[in-house]
Every structure is written in structure tokens, then in C-alpha cells.
Protein backbone atom coordinates (compact mmCIF):
# COMPACT_ATOMS: atom_id res chain seq x y z
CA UNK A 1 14.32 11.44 -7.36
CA UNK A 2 12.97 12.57 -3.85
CA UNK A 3 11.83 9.43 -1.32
CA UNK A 4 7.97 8.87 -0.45
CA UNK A 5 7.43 11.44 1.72
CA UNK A 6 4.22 9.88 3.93
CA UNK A 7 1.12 12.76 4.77
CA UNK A 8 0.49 11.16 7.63
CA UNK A 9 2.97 8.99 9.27
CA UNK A 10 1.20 8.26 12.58
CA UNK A 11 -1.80 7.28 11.02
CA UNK A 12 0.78 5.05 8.71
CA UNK A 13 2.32 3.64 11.37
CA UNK A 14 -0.90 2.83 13.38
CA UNK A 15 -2.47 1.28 10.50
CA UNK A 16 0.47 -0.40 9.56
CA UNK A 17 0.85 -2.03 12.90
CA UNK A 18 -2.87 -2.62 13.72
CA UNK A 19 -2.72 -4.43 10.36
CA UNK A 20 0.30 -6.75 11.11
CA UNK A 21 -0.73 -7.13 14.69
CA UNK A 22 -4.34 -8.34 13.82
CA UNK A 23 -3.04 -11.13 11.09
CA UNK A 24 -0.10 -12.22 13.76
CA UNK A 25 3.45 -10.91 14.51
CA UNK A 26 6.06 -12.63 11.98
CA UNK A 27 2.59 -14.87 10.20
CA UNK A 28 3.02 -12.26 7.29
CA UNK A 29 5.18 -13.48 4.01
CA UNK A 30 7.48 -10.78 2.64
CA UNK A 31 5.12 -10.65 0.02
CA UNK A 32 2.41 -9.80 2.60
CA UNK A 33 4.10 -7.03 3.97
CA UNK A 34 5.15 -5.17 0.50
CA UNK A 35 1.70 -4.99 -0.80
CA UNK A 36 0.18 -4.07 2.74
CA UNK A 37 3.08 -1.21 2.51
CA UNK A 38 1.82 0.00 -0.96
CA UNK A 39 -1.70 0.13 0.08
CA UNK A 40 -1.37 1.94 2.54
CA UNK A 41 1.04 4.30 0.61
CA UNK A 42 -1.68 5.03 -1.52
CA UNK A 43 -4.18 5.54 1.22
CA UNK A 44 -2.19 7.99 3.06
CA UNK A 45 -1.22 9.74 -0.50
CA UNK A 46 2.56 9.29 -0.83
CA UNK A 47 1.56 7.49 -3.76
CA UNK A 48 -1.37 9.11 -5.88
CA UNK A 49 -3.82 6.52 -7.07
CA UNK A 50 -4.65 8.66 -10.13
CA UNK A 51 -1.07 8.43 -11.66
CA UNK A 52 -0.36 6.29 -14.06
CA UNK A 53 1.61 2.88 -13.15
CA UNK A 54 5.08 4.43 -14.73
CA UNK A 55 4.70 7.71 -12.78
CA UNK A 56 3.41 5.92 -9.64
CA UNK A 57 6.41 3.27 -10.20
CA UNK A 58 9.29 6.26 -10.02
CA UNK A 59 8.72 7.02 -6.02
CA UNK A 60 9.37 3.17 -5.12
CA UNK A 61 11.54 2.68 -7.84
CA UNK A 62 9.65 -0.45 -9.17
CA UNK A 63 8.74 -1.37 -12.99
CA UNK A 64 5.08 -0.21 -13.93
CA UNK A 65 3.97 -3.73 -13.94
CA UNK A 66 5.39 -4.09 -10.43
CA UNK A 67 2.64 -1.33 -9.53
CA UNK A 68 -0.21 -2.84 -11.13
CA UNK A 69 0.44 -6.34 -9.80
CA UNK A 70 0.78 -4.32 -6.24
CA UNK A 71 -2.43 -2.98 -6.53
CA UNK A 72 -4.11 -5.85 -7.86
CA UNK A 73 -2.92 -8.24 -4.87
CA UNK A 74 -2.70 -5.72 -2.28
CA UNK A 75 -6.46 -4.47 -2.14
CA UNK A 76 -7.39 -8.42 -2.98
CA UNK A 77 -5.46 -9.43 -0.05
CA UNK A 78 -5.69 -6.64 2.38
CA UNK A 79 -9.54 -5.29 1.10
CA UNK A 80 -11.08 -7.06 4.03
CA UNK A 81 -8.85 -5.29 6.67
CA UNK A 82 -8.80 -1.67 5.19
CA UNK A 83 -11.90 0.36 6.11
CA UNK A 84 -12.93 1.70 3.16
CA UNK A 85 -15.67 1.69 -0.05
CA UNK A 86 -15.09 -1.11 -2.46
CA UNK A 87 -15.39 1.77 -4.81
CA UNK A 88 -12.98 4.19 -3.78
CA UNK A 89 -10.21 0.92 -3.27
CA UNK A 90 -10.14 0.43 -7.13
């Protein structure tokens, strides 16, 4: 199995610390900061949103119902803080 292999990691790591910046250094729960790190996995692309939750579950090595509880509660908790259409987030 290869590792995620970001498209663009500065623009992961910018959003990724803009992000955890704006909600407060060390405020964010561990659970915070995994689904924060799969949405923005599948914004950048590493992780295709159009794959089904066993083929996108194979990259992070997590149970299909891992990824569909990480996408529910990611874009639920993060939607407000990632620019982007409420249509293209689901």
C-alpha cells in the first residue's frame, strides 16, 4: 500500500495551521484534529471524495465506517471554517 501522497502540501500545511491557529493552539481534542486532517485530505485530493468508503479507507488504513463517520463529523464540525459550497462539501 503506498502512503497519502498530498497534491499540495503547502496549501495543506497553511490550511492546516490557519485552521488550528484560528480555534486556539492545544484547544483542539484529538478527535478535532483527525477529522480536520481528513478534510482537508480530501480537499487537497490525497483522498478522492468519489471513492467509495472501503477504497477511500485503504490510504489511511481505517475501517469503511471509520471514513464515513470522518466525513460526517469532519465537514459538520469544520464546515464553518473551510471555504467552500455546501454543495461541493457533501
Amino acid at each position: 500500500m503506498q502512503p497519502i501522497k498530498l497534491k499540495d502540501p503547502a496549501w495543506f500545511a497553511n490550511e492546516f495551521l490557519r485552521l488550528t491557529l484560528t480555534q486556539g493552539f492545544q484547544w483542539l481534542t484529538k478527535r478535532d484534529l483527525d477529522l480536520l486532517i481528513f478534510v482537508l485530505l480530501e480537499r487537497d485530493g490525497a483522498i478522492a471524495r468519489s471513492d467509495s468508503n472501503a477504497a477511500a479507507a485503504l490510504r489511511p488504513r481505517v475501517t469503511p465506517a471509520k471514513v464515513k463517520a470522518l466525513q460526517r463529523d469532519g465537514y459538520a464540525r469544520w464546515r464553518s471554517l473551510v471555504p467552500e459550497e455546501s454543495d461541493a462539501a457533501m
